[in-house]
C-alpha atoms as a PDB file:
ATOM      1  CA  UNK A   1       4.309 -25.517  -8.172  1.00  0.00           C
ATOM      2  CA  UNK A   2       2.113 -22.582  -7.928  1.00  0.00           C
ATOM      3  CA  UNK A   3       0.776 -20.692  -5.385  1.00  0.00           C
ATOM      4  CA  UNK A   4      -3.128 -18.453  -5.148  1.00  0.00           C
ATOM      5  CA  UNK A   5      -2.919 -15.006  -4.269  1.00  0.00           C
ATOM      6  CA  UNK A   6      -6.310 -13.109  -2.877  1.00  0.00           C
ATOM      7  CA  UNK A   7      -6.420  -9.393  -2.647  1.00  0.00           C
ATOM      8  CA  UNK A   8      -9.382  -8.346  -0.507  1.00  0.00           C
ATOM      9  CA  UNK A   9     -11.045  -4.598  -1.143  1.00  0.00           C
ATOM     10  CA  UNK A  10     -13.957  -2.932  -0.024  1.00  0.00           C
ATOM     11  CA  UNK A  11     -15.698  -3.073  -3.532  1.00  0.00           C
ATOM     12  CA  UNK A  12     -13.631  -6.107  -5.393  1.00  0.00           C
ATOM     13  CA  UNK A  13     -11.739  -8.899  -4.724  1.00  0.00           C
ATOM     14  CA  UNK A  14      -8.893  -9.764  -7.083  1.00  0.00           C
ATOM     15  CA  UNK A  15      -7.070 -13.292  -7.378  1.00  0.00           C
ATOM     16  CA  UNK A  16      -4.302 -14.835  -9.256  1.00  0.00           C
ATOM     17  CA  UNK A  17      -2.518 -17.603  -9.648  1.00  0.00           C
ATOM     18  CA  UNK A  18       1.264 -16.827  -9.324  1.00  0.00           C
ATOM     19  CA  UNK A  19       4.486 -18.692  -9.719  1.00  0.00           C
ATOM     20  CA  UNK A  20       6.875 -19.393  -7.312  1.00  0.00           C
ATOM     21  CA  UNK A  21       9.204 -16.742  -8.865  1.00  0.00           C
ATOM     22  CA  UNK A  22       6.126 -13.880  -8.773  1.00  0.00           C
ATOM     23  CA  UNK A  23       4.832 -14.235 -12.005  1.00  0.00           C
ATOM     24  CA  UNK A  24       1.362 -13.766 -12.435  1.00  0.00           C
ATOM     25  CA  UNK A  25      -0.151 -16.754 -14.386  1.00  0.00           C
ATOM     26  CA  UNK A  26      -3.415 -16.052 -14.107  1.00  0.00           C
ATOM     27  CA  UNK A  27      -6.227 -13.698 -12.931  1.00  0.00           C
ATOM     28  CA  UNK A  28      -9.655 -12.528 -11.714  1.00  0.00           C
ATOM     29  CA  UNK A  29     -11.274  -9.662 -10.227  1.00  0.00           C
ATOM     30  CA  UNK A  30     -15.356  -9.625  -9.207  1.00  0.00           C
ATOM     31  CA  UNK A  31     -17.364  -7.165  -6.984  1.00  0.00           C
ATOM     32  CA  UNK A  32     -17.402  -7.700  -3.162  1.00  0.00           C
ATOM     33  CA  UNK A  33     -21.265  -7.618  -1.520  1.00  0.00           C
ATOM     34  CA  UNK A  34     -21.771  -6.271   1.802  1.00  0.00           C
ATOM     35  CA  UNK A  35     -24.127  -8.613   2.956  1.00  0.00           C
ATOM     36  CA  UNK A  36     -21.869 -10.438   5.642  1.00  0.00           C
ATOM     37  CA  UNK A  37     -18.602 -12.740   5.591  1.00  0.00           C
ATOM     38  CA  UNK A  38     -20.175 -15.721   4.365  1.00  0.00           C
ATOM     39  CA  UNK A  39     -21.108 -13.979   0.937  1.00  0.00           C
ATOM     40  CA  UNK A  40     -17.634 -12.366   0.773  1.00  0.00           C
ATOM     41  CA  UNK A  41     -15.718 -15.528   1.818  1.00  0.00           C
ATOM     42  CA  UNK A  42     -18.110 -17.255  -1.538  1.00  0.00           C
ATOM     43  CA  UNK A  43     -17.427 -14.535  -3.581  1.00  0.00           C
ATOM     44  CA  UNK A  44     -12.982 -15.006  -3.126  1.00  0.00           C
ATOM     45  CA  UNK A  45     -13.457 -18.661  -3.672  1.00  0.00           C
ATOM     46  CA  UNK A  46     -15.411 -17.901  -6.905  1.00  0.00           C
ATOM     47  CA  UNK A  47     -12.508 -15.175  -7.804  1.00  0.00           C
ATOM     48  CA  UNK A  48      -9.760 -17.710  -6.757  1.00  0.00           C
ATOM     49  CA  UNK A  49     -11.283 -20.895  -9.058  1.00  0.00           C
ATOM     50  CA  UNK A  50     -11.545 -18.362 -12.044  1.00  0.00           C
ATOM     51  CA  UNK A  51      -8.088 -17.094 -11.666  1.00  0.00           C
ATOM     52  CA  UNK A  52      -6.905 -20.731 -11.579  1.00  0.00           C
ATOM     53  CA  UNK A  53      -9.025 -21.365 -14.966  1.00  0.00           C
ATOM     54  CA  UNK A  54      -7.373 -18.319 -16.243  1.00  0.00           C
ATOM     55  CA  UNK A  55      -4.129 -19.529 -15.538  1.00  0.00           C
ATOM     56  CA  UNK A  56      -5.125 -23.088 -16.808  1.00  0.00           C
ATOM     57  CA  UNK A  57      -5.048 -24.539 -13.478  1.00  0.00           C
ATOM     58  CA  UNK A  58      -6.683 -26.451 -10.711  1.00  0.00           C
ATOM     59  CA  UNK A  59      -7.631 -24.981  -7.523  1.00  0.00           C
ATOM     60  CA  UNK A  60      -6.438 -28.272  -5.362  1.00  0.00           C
ATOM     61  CA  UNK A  61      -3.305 -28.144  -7.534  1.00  0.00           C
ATOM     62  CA  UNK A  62      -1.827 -25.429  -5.859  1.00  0.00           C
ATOM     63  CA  UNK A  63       0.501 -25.156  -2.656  1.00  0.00           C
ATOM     64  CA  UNK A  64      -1.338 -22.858  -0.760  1.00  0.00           C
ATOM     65  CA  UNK A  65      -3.598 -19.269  -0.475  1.00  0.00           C
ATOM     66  CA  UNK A  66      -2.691 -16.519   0.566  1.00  0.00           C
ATOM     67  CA  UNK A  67      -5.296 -13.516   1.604  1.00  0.00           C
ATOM     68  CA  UNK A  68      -4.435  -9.947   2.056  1.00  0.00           C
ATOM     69  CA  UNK A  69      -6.957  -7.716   3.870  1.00  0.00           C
ATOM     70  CA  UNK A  70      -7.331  -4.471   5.285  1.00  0.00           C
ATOM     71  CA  UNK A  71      -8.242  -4.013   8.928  1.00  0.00           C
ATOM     72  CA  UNK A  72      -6.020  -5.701  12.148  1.00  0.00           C
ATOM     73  CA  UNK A  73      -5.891  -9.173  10.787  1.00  0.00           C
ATOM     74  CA  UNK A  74      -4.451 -11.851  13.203  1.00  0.00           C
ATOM     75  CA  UNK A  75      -2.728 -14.273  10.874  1.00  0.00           C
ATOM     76  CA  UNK A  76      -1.940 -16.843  13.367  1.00  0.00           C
ATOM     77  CA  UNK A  77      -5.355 -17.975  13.193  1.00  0.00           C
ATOM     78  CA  UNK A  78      -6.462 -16.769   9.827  1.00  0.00           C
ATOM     79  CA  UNK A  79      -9.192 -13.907  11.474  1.00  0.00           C
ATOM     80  CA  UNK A  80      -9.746 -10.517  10.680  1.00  0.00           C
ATOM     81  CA  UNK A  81     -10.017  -8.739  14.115  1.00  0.00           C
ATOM     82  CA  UNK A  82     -11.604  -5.612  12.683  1.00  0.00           C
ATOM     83  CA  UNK A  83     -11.848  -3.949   9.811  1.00  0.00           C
ATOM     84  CA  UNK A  84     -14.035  -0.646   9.594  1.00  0.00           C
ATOM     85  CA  UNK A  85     -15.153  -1.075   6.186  1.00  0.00           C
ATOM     86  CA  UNK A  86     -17.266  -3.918   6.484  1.00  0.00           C
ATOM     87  CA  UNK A  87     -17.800  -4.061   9.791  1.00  0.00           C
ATOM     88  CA  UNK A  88     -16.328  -7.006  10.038  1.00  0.00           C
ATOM     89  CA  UNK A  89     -15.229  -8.359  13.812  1.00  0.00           C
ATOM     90  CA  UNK A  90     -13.534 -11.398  14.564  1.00  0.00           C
ATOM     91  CA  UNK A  91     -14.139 -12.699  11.464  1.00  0.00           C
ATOM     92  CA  UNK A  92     -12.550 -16.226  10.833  1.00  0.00           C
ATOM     93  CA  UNK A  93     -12.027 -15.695   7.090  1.00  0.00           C
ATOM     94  CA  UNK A  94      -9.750 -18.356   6.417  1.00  0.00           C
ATOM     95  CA  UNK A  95     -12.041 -20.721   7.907  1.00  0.00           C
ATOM     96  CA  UNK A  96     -14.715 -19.756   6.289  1.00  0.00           C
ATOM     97  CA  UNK A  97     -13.393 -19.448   2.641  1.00  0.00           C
ATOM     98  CA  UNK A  98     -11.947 -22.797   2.986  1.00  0.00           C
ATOM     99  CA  UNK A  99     -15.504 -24.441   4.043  1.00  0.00           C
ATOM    100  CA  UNK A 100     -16.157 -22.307   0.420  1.00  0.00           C
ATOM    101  CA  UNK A 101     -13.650 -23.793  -1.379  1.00  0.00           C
ATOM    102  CA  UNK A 102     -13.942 -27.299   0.063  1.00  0.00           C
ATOM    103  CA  UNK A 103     -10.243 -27.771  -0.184  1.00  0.00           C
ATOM    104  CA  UNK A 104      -7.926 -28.307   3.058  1.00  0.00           C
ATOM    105  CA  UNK A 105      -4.622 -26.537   1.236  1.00  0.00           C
ATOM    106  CA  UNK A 106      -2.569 -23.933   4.024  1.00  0.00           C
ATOM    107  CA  UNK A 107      -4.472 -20.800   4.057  1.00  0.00           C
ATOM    108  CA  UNK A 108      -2.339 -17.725   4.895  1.00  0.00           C
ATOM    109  CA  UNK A 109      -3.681 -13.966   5.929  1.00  0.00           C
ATOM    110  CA  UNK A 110      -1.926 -11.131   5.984  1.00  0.00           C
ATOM    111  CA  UNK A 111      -2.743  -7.516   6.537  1.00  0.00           C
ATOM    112  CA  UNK A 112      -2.982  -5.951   2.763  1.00  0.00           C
ATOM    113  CA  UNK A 113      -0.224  -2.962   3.015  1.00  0.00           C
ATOM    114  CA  UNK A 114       1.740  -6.029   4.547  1.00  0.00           C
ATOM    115  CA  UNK A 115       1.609  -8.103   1.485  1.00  0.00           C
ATOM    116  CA  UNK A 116       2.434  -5.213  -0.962  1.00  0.00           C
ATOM    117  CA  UNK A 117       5.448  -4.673   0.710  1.00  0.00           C
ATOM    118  CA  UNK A 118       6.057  -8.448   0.793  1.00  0.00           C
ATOM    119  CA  UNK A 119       5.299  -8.585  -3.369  1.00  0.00           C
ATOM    120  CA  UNK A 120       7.399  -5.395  -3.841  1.00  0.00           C
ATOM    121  CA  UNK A 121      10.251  -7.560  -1.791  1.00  0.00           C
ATOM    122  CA  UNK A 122      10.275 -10.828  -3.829  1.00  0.00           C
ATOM    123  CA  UNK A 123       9.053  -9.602  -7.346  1.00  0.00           C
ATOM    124  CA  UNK A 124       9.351  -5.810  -7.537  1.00  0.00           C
ATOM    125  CA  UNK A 125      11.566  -3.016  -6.498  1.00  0.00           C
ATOM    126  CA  UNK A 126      13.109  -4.807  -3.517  1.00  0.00           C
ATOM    127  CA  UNK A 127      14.484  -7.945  -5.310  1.00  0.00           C
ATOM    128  CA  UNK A 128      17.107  -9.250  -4.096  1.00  0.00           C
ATOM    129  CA  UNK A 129      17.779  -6.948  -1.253  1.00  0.00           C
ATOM    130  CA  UNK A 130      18.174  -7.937   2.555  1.00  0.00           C
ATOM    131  CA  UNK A 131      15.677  -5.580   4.081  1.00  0.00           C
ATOM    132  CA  UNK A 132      12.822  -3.028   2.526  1.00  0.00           C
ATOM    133  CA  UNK A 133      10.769  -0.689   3.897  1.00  0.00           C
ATOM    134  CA  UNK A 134       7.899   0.295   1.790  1.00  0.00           C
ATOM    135  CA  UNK A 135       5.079   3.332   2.490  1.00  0.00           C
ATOM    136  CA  UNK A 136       2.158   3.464  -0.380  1.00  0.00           C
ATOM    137  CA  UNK A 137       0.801   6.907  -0.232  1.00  0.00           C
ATOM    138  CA  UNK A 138      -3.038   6.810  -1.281  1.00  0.00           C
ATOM    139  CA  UNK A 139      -6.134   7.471   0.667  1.00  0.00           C
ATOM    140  CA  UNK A 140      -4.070   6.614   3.172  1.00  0.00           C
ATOM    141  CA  UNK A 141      -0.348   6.192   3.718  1.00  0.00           C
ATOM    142  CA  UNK A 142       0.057   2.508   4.132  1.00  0.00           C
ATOM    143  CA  UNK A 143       3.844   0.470   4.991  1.00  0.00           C
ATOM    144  CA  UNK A 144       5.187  -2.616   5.327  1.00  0.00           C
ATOM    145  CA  UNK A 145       8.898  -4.090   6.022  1.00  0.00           C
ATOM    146  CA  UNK A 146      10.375  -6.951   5.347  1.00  0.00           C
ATOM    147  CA  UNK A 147      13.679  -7.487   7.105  1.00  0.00           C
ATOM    148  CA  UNK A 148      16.027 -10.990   6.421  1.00  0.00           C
ATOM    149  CA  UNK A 149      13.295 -12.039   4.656  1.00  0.00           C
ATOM    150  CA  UNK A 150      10.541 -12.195   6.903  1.00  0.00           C
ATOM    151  CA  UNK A 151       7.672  -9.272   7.496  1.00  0.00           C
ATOM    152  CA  UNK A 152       7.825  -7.623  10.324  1.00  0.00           C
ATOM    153  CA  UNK A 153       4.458  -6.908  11.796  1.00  0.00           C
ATOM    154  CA  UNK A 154       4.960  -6.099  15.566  1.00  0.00           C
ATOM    155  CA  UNK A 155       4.141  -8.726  18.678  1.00  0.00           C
ATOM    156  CA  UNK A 156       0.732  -7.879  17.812  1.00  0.00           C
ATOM    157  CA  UNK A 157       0.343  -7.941  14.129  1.00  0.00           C
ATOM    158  CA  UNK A 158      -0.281  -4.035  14.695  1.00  0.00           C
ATOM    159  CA  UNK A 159       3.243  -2.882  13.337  1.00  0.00           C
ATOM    160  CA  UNK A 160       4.293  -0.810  10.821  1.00  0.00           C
ATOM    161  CA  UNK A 161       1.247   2.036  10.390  1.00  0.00           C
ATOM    162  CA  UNK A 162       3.744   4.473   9.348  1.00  0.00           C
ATOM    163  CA  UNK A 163       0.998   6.550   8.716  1.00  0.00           C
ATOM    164  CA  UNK A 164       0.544   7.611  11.834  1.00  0.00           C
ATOM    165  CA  UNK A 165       4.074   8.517  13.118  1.00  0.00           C
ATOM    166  CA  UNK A 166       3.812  12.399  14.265  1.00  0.00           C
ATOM    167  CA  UNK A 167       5.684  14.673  11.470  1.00  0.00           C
ATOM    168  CA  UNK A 168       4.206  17.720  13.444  1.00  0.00           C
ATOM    169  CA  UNK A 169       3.294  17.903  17.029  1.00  0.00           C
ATOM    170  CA  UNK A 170       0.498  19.380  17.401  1.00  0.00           C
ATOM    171  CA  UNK A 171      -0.369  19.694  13.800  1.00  0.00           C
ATOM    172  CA  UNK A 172      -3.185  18.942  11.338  1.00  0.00           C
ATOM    173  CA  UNK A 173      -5.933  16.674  12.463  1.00  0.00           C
ATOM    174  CA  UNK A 174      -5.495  12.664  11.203  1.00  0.00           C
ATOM    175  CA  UNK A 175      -8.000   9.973  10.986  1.00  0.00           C
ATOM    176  CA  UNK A 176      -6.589   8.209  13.898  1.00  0.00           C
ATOM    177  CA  UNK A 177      -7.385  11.407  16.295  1.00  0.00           C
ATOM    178  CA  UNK A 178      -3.761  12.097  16.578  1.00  0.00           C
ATOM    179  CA  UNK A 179      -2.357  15.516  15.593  1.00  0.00           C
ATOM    180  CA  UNK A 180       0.557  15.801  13.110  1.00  0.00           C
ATOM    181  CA  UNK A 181       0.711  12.316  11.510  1.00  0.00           C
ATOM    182  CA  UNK A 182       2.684  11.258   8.447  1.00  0.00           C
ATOM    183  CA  UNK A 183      -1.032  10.844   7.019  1.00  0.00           C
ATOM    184  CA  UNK A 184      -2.013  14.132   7.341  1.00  0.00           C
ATOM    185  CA  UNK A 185       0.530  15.460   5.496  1.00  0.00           C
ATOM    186  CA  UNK A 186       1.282  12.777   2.701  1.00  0.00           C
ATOM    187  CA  UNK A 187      -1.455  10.715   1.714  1.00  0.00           C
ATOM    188  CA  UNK A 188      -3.286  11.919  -1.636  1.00  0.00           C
ATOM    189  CA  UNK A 189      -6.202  13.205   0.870  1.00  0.00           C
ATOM    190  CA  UNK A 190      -4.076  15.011   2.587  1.00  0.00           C
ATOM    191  CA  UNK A 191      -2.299  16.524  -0.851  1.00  0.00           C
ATOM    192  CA  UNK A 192      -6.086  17.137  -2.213  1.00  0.00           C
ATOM    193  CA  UNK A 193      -7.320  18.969   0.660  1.00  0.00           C
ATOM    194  CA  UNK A 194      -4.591  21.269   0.396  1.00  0.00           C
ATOM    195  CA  UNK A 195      -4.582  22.371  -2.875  1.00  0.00           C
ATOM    196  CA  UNK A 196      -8.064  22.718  -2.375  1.00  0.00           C
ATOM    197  CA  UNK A 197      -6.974  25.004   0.298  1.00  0.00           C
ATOM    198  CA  UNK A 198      -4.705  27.381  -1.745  1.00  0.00           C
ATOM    199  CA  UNK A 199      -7.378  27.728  -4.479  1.00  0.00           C
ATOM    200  CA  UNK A 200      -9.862  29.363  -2.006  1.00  0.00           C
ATOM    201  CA  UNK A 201      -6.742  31.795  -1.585  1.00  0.00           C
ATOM    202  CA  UNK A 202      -5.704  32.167  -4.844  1.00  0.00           C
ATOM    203  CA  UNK A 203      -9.076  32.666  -7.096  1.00  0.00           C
ATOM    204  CA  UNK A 204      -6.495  33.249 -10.036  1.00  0.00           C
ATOM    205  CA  UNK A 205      -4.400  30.204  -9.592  1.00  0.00           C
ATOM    206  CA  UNK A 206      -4.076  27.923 -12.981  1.00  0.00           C
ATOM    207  CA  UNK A 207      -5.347  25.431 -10.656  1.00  0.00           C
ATOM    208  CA  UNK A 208      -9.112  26.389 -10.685  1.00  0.00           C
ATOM    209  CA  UNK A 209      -8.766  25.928 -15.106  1.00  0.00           C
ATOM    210  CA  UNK A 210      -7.036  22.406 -14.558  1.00  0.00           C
ATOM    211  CA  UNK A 211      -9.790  21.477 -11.919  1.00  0.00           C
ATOM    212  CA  UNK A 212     -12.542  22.868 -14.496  1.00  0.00           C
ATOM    213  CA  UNK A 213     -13.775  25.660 -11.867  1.00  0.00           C
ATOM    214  CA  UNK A 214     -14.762  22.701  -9.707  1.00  0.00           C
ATOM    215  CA  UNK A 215     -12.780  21.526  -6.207  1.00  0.00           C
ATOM    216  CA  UNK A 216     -14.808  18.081  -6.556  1.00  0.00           C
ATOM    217  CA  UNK A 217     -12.412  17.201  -9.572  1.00  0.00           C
ATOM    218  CA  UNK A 218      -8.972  18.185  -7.355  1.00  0.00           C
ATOM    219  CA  UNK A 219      -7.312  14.984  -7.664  1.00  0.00           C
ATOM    220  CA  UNK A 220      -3.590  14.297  -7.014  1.00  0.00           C
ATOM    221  CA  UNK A 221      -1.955  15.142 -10.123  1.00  0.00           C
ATOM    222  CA  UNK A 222      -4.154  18.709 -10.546  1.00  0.00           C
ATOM    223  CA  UNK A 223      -1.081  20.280  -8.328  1.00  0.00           C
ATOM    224  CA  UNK A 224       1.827  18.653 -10.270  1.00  0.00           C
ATOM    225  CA  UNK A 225       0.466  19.593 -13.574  1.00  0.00           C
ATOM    226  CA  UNK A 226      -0.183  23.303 -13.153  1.00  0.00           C
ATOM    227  CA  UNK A 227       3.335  23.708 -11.283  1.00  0.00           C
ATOM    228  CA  UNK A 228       5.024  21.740 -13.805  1.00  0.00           C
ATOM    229  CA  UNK A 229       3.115  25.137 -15.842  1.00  0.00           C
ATOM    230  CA  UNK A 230       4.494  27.451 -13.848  1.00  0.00           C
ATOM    231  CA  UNK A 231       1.732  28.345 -11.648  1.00  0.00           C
ATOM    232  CA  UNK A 232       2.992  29.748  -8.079  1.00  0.00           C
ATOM    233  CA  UNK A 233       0.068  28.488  -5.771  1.00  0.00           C
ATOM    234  CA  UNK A 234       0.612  24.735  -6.988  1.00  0.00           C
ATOM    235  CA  UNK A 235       4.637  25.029  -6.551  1.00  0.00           C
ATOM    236  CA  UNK A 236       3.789  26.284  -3.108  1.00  0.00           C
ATOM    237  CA  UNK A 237       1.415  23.026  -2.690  1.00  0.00           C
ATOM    238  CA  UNK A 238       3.798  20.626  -4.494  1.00  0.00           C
ATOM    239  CA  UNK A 239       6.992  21.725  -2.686  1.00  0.00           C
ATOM    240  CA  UNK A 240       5.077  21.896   0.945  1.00  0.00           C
ATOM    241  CA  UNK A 241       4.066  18.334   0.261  1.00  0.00           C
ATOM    242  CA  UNK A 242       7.645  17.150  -0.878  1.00  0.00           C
ATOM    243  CA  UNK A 243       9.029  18.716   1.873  1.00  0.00           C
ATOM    244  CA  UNK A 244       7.209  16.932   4.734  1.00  0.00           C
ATOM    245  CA  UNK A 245       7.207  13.669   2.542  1.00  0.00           C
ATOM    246  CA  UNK A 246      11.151  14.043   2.352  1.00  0.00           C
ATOM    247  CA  UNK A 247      10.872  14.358   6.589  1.00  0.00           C
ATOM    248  CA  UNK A 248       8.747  11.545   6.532  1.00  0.00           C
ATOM    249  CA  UNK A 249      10.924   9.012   4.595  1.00  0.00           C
ATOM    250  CA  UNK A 250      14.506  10.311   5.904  1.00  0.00           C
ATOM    251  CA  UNK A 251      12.976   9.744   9.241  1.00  0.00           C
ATOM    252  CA  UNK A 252      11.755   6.243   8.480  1.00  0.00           C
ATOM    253  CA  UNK A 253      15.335   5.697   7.391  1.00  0.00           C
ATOM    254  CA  UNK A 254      16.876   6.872  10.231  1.00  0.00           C
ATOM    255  CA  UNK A 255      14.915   4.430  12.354  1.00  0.00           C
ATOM    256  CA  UNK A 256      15.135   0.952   9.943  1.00  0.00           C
ATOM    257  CA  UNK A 257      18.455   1.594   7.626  1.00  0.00           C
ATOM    258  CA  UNK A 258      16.797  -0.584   5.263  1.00  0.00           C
ATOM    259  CA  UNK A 259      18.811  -1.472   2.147  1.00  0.00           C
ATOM    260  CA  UNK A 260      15.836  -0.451  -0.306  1.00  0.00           C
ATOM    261  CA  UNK A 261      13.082   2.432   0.753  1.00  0.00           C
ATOM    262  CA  UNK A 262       9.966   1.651  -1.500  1.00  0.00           C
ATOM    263  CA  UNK A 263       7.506   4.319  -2.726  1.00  0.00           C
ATOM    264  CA  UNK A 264       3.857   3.585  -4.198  1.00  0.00           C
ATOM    265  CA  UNK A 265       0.483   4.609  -4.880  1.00  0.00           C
ATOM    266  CA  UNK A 266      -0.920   6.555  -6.795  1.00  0.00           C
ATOM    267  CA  UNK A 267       1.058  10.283  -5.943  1.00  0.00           C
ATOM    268  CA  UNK A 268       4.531   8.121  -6.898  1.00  0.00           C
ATOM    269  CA  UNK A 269       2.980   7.924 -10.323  1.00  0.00           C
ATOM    270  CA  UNK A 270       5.006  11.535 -11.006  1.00  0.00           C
ATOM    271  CA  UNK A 271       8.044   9.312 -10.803  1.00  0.00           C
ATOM    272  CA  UNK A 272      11.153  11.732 -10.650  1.00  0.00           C
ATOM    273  CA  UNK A 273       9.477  14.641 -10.333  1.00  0.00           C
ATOM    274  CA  UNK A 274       8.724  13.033  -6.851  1.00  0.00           C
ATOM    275  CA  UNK A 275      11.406  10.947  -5.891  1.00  0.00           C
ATOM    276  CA  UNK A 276      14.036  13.193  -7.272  1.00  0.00           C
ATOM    277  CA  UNK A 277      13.434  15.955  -4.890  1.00  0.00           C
ATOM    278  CA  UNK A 278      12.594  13.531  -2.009  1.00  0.00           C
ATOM    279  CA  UNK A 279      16.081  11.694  -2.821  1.00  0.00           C
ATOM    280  CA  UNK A 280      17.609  15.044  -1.667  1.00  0.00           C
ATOM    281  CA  UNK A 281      16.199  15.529   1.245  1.00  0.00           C
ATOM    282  CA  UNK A 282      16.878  11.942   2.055  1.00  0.00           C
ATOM    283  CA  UNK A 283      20.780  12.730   1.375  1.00  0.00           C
ATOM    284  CA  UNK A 284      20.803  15.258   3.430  1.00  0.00           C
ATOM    285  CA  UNK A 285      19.228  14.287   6.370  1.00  0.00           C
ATOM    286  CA  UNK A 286      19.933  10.893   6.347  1.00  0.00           C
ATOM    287  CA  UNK A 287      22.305  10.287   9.668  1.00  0.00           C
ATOM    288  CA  UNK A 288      24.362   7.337   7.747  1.00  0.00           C
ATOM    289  CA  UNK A 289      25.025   9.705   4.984  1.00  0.00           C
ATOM    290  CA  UNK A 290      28.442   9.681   4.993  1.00  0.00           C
ATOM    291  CA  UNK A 291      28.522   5.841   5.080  1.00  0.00           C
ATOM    292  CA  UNK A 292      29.688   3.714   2.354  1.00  0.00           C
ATOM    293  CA  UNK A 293      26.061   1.946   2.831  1.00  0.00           C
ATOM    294  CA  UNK A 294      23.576   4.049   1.697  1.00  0.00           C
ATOM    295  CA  UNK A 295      19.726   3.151   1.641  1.00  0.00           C
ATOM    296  CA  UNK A 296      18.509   3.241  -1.981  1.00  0.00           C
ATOM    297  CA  UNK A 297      15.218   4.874  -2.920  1.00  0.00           C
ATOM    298  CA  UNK A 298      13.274   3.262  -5.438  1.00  0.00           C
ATOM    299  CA  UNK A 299       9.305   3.813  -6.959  1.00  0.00           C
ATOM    300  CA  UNK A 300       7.680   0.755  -6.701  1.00  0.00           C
ATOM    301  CA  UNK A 301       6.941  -1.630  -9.492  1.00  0.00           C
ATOM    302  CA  UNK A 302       4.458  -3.820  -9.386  1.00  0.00           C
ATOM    303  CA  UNK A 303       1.158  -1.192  -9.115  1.00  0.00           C
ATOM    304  CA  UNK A 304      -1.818  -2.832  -8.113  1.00  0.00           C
ATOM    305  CA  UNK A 305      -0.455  -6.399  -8.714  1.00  0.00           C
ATOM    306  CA  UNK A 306       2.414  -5.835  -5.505  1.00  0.00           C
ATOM    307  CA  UNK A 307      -0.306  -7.366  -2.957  1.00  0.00           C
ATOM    308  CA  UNK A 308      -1.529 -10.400  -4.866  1.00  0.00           C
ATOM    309  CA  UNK A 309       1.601 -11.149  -5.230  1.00  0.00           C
ATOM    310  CA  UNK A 310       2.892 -10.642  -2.040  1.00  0.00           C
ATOM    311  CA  UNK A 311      -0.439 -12.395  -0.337  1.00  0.00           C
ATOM    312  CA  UNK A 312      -0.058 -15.514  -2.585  1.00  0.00           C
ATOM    313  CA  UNK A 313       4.069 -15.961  -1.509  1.00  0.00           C
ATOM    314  CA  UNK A 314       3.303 -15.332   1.838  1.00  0.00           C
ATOM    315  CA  UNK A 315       3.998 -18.953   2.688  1.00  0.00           C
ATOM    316  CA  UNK A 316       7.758 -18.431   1.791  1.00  0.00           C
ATOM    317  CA  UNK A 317       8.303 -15.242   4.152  1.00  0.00           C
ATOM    318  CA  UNK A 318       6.798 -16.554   7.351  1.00  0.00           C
END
């Protein structure tokens, strides 16, 4: 048995065919159009067939599909109810990519920081635990939680935006047009437009030589390189970010007590010279720290495969 995984994005769509123990057997990835749903929903069955060739496969052969997307996706009836960066509204995806596919097999959705967390759960740095919370900290900070094995998404599918939790009332300006949220302070946006920040400040900082003189090419390891050098303004960056990151998750903790706390994108790529720090905040501030039953901090595994995986098991975690 095998199952099909879909991975929706703004710009691509990625499939694969995966096992029923999370193993990637196959794979494809093509560029999404903008001209509607009905070209999108052609171009994920064309991804999903050519990730079933890849795997050697048959479409009809396999249990089911499973579809993560961003946006407030109502997986009861397979419909995205909005998502900003297509414009999409009430858009019956399922529906409409099985018309494309011409194959009645279950069709599962599932909002896309949802199934990461799910793939991190059954495949990745979650295995074999009871309960996981995970947070992905990209453009965005994204999470998801799986709890006895099942997601938990809210009564209205809406659960879990851990992003936009307030770290500081009254603080920095989010997205959402709250003030203070998680997201303002952790997501790689939020750790770019800082150092940018200290660089207008500090005209000497090693920063401006690792950036090439230019704060268009600030990305998110610019400030971990030039402290990891020694250079005062990134430490100050780097250490302000771990600090309200280390807030973030010991708070997240203190709400859930999940056996496993999960940490992705691309900022975990520093690996310990993230999650080390953050592990000591967490020790300190966690309120069950002086119980034998500690949550354990991990850095995710899977990368970019964690939501095809989790979208294509989705069947198994309802």
């Amino acid at each position: 048995m095998y199952y099909l995984g879909i991975d929706l994005g703004g710009t691509n769509v990625a499939a694969a065919a995966v096992s029923e123990e999370g193993e990637i057997l196959g794979r494809a990835s093509i560029s999404t159009s903008r001209m509607g749903a009905d070209t999108v929903a052609a171009q994920m069955a064309e991804a999903v067939r050519l990730a079933a060739c890849d795997a050697g496969l048959k479409v009809e052969e396999a249990a089911s599909l499973g579809i993560g997307s961003p946006g407030t996706i109502d997986p009861e009836r397979g419909v995205i109810q909005y998502w900003s960066n297509l414009d999409f509204r009430n858009v019956p995806l399922a529906q409409l990519l099985r018309a494309k596919l011409e194959c009645e097999m279950p069709i599962y959705m599932e909002n896309d920081a949802n199934a990461a967390a799910l793939g991190e759960y059954a495949a990745g740095a979650g295995k074999g635990s009871q309960s996981m919370v995970a947070i992905t900290l990209g453009t965005g900070v994204g999470g998801g939680a799986v709890f006895h094995g099942k997601l938990y998404t809210g009564f209205n599918y809406a659960g879990m935006e851990v992003g936009h939790f307030v770290l500081e009332h009254g603080g920095r300006l989010c997205t959402c047009g709250r003030k203070g949220c998680f997201e303002a302070y952790c997501s790689a946006t939020a750790l770019i437009r800082r150092t940018r920040e200290k660089m207008e400040e500090n005209r000497d900082s090693l920063l401006w030589t690792l950036a090439e003189g230019d704060l268009s090419r600030v990305n998110g390891r610019v400030p971990f390189e030039a402290a990891a050098r020694g250079d005062a303004t990134a430490g100050q960056v780097v250490d302000e970010y771990i600090d309200y990151l280390g807030c973030g998750v010991a708070s997240l903790v203190n709400i859930f007590q999940p056996e496993v706390f999960c940490i992705g994108g691309g900022i975990a790529n520093q690996g310990e010279t993230l999650m080390a720090p953050v592990r000591y905040i967490l020790n300190r501030e966690d309120y069950a720290r002086n119980s034998m039953h500690r949550t354990r901090l991990v850095r995710a595994q899977l990368g970019n495969d964690a939501g095809l995986i989790g979208a294509a098991l989705l069947p198994n975690f309802r």
